[in-house]
PDB file of N, CA and C in Angstrom:
ATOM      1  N   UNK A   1      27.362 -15.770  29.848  1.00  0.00           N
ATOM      2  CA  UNK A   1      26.140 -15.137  29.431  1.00  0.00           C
ATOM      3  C   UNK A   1      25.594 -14.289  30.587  1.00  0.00           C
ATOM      4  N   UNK A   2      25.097 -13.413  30.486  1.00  0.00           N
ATOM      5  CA  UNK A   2      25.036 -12.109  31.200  1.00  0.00           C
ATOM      6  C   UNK A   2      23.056 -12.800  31.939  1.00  0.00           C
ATOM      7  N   UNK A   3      23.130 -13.032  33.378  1.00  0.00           N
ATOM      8  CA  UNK A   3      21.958 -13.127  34.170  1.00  0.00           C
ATOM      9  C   UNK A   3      21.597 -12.197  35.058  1.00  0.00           C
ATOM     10  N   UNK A   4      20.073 -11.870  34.924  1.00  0.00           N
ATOM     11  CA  UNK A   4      20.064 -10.578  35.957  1.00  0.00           C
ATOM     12  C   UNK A   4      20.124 -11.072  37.397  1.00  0.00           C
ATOM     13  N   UNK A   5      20.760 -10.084  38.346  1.00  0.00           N
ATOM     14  CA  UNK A   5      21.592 -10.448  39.612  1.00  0.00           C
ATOM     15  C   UNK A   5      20.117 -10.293  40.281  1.00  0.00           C
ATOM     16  N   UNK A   6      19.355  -9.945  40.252  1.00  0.00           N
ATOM     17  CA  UNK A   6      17.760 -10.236  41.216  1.00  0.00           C
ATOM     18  C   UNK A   6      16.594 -10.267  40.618  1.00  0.00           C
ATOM     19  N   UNK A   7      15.676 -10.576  40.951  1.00  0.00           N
ATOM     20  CA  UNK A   7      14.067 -10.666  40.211  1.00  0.00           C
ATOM     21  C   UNK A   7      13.598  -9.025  40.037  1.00  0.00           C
ATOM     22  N   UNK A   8      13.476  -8.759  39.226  1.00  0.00           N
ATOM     23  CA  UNK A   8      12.316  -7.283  38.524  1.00  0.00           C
ATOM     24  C   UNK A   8      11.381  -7.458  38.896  1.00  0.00           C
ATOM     25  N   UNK A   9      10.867  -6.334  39.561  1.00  0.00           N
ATOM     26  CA  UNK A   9       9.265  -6.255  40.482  1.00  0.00           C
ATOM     27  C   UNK A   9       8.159  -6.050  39.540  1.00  0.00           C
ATOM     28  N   UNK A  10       7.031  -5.819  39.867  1.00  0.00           N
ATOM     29  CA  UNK A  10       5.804  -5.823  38.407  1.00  0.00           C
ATOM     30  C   UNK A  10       6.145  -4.167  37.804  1.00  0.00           C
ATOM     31  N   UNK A  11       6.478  -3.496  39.185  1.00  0.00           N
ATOM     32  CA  UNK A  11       6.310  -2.327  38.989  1.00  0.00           C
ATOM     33  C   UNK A  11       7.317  -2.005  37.985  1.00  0.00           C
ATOM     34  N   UNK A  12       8.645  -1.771  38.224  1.00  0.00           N
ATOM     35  CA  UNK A  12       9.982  -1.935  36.948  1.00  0.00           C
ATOM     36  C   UNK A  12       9.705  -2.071  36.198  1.00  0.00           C
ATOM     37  N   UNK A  13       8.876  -3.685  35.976  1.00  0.00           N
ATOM     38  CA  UNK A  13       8.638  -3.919  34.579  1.00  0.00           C
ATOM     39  C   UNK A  13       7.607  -3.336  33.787  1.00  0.00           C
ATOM     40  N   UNK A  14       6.846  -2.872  34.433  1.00  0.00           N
ATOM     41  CA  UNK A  14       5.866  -2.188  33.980  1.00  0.00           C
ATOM     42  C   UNK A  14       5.991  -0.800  33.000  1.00  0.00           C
ATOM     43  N   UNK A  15       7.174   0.154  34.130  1.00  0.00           N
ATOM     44  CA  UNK A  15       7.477   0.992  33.811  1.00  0.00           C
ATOM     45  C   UNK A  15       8.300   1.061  32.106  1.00  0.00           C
ATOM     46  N   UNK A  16       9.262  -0.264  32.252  1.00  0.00           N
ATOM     47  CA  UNK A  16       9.681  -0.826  31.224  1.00  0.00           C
ATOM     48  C   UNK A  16       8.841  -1.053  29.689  1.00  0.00           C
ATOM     49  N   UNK A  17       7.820  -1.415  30.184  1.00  0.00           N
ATOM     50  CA  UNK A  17       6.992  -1.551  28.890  1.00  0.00           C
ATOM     51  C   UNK A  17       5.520  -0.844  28.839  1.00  0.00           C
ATOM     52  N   UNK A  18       5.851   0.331  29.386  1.00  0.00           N
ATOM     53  CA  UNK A  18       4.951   0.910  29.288  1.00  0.00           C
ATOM     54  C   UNK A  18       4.642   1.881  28.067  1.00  0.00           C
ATOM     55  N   UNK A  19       5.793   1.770  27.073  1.00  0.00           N
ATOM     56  CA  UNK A  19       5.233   2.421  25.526  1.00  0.00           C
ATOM     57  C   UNK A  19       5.469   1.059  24.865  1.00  0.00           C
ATOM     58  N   UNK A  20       4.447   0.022  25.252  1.00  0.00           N
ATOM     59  CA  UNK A  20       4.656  -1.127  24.503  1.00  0.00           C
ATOM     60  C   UNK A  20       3.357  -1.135  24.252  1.00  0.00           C
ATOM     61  N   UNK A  21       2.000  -0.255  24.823  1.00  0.00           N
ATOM     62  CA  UNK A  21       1.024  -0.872  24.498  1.00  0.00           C
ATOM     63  C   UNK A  21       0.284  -0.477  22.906  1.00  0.00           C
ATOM     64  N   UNK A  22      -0.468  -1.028  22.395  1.00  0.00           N
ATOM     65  CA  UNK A  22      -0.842  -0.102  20.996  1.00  0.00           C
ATOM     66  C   UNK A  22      -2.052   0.887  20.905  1.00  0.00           C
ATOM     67  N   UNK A  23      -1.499   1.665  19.653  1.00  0.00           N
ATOM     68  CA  UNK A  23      -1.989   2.229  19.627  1.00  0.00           C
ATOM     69  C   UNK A  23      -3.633   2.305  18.948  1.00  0.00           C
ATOM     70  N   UNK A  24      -4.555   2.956  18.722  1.00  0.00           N
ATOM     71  CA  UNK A  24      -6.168   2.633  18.457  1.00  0.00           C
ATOM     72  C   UNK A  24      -5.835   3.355  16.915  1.00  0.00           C
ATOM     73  N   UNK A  25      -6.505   2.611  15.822  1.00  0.00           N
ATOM     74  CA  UNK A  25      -6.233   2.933  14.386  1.00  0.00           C
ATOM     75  C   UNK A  25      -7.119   4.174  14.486  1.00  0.00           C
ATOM     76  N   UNK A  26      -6.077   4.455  13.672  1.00  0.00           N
ATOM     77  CA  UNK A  26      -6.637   6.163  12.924  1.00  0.00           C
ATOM     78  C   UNK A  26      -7.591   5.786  11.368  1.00  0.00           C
ATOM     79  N   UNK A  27      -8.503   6.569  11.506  1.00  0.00           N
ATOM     80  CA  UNK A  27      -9.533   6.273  10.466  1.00  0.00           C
ATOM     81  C   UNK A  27     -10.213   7.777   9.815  1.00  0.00           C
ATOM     82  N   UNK A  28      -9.863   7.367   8.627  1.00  0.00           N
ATOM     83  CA  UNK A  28     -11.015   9.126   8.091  1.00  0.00           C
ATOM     84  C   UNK A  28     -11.647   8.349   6.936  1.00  0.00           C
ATOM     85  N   UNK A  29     -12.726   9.638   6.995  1.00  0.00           N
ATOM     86  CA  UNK A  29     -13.476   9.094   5.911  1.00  0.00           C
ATOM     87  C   UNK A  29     -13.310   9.367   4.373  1.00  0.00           C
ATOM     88  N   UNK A  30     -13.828   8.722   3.478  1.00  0.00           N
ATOM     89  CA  UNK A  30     -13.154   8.768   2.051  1.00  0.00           C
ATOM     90  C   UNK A  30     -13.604   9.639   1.273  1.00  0.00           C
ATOM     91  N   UNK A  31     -13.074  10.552   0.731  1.00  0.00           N
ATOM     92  CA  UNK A  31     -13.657  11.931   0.370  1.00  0.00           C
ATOM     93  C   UNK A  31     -14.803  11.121  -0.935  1.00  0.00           C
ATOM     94  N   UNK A  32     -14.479  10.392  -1.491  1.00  0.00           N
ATOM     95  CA  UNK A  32     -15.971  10.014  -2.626  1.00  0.00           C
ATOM     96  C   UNK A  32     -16.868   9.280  -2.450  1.00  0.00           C
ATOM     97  N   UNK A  33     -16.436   7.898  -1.556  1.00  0.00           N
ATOM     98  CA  UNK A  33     -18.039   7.142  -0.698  1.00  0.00           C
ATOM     99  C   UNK A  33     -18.038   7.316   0.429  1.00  0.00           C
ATOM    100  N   UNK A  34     -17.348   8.176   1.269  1.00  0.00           N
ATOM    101  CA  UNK A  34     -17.684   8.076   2.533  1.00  0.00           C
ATOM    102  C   UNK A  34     -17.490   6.779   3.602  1.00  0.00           C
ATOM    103  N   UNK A  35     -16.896   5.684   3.122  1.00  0.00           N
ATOM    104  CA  UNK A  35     -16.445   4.572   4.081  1.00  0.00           C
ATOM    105  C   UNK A  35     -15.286   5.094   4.746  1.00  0.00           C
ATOM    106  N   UNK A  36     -15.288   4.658   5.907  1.00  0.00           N
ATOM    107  CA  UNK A  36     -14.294   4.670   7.096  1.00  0.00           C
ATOM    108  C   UNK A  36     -12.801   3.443   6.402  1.00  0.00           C
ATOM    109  N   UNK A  37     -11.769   4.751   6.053  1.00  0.00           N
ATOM    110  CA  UNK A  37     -10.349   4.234   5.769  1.00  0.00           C
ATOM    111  C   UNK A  37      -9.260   4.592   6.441  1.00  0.00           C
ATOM    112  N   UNK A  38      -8.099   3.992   6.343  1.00  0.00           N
ATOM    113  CA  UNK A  38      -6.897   4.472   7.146  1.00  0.00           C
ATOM    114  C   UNK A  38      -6.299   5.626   5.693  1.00  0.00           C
ATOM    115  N   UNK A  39      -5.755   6.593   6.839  1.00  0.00           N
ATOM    116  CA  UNK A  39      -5.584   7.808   5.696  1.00  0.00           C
ATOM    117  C   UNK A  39      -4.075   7.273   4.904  1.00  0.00           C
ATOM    118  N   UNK A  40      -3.813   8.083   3.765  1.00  0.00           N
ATOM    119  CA  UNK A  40      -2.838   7.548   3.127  1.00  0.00           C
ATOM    120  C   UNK A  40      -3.308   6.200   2.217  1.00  0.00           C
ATOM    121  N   UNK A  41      -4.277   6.301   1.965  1.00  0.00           N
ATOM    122  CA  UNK A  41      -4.376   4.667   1.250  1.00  0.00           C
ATOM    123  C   UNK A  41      -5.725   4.379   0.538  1.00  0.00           C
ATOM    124  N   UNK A  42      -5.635   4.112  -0.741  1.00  0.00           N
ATOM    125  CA  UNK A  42      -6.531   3.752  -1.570  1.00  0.00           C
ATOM    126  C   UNK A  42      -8.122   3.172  -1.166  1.00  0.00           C
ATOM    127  N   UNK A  43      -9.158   3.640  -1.301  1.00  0.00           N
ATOM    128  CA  UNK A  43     -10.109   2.896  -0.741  1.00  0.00           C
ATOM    129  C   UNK A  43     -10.348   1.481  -1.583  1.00  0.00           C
ATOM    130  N   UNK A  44     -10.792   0.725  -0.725  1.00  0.00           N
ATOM    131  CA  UNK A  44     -11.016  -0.733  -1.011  1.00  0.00           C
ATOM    132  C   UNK A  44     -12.418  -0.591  -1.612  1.00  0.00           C
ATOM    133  N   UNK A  45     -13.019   0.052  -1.810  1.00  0.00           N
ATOM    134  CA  UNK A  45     -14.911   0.371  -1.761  1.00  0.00           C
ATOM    135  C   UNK A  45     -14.912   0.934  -3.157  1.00  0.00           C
ATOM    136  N   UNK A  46     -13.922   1.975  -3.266  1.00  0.00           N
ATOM    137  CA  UNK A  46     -15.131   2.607  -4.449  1.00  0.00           C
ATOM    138  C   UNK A  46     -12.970   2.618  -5.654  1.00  0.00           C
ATOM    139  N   UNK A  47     -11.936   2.795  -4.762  1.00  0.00           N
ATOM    140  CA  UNK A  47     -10.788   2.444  -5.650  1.00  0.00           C
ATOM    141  C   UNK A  47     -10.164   4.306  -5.912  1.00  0.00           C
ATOM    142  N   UNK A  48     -10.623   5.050  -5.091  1.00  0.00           N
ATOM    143  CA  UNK A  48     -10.104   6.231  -5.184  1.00  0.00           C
ATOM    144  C   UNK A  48      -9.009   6.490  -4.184  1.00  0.00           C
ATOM    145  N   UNK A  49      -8.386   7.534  -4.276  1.00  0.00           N
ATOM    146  CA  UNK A  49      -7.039   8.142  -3.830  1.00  0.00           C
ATOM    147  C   UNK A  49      -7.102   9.284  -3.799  1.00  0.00           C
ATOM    148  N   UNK A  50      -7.644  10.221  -2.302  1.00  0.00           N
ATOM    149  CA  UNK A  50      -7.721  11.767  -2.486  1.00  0.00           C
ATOM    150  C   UNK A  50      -9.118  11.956  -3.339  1.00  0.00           C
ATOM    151  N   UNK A  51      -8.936  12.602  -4.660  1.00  0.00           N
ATOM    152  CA  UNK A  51     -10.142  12.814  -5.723  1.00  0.00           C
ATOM    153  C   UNK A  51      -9.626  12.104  -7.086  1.00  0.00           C
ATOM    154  N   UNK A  52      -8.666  10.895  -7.268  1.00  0.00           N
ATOM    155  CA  UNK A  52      -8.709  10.716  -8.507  1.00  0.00           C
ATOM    156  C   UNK A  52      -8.782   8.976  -8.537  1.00  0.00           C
ATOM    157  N   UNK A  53      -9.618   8.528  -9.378  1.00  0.00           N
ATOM    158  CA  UNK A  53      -9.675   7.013  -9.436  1.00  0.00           C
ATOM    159  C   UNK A  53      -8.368   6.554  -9.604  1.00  0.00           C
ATOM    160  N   UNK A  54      -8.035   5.407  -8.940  1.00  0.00           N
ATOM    161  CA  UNK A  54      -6.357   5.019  -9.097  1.00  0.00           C
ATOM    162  C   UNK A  54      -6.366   3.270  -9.357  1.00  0.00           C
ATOM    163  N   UNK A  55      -7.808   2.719  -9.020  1.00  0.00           N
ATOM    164  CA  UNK A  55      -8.167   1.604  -9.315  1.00  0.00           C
ATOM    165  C   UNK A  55      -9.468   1.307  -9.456  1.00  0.00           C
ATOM    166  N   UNK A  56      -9.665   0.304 -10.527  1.00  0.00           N
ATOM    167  CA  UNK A  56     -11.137   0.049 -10.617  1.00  0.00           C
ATOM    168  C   UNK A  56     -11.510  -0.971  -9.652  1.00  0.00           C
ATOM    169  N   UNK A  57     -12.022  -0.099  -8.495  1.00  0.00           N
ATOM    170  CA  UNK A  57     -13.185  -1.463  -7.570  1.00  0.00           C
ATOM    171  C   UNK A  57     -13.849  -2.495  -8.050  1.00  0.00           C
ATOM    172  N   UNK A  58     -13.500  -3.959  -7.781  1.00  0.00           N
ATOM    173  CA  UNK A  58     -14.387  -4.688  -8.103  1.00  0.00           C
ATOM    174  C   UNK A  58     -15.184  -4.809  -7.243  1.00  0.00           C
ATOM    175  N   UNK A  59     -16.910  -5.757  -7.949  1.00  0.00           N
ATOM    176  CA  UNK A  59     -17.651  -5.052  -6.883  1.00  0.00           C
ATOM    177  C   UNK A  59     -17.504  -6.563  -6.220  1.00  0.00           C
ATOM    178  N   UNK A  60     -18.142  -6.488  -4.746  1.00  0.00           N
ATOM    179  CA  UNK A  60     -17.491  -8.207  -3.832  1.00  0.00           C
ATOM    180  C   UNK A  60     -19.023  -9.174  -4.688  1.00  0.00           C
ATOM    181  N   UNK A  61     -19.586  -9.732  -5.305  1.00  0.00           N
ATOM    182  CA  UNK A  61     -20.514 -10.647  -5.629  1.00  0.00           C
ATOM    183  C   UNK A  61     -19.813 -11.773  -5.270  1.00  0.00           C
TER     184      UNK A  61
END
C-alpha cells in the first residue's frame, strides 16, 4: 500500500485544498412575490416558475 515518504507542510496542503472551500448561495428574487430564491427553481411561497403557476402553494398554518 502506497505511504507518503515525508509529512506535508500546512502550506502544501493548503495549496491542495484550496478550491475546497464553498461557495456563498446565489439568490434572486421571485419575479411574483418577491421572496429571496435560488434561481432555477420553483418558489416555495407563492408556487410559481418564471411567470407561470406550476404549483399550488399551500399556505404554512
Amino acid at each position: 500500500m502506497a505511504n507518503p515518504k515525508r509529512k506535508l507542510s500546512r502550506a502544501s496542503k493548503g495549496h491542495r485544498r484550496a478550491h475546497l472551500a464553498l461557495d456563498r448561495l446565489q439568490l434572486v428574487r421571485c419575479a411574483h412575490c418577491s421572496t429571496m430564491i435560488r434561481p432555477h427553481t420553483i418558489c416555495a411561497n407563492c408556487g410559481y416558475y418564471r411567470t407561470k403557476q406550476v404549483v399550488v402553494a399551500s399556505s404554512p398554518n
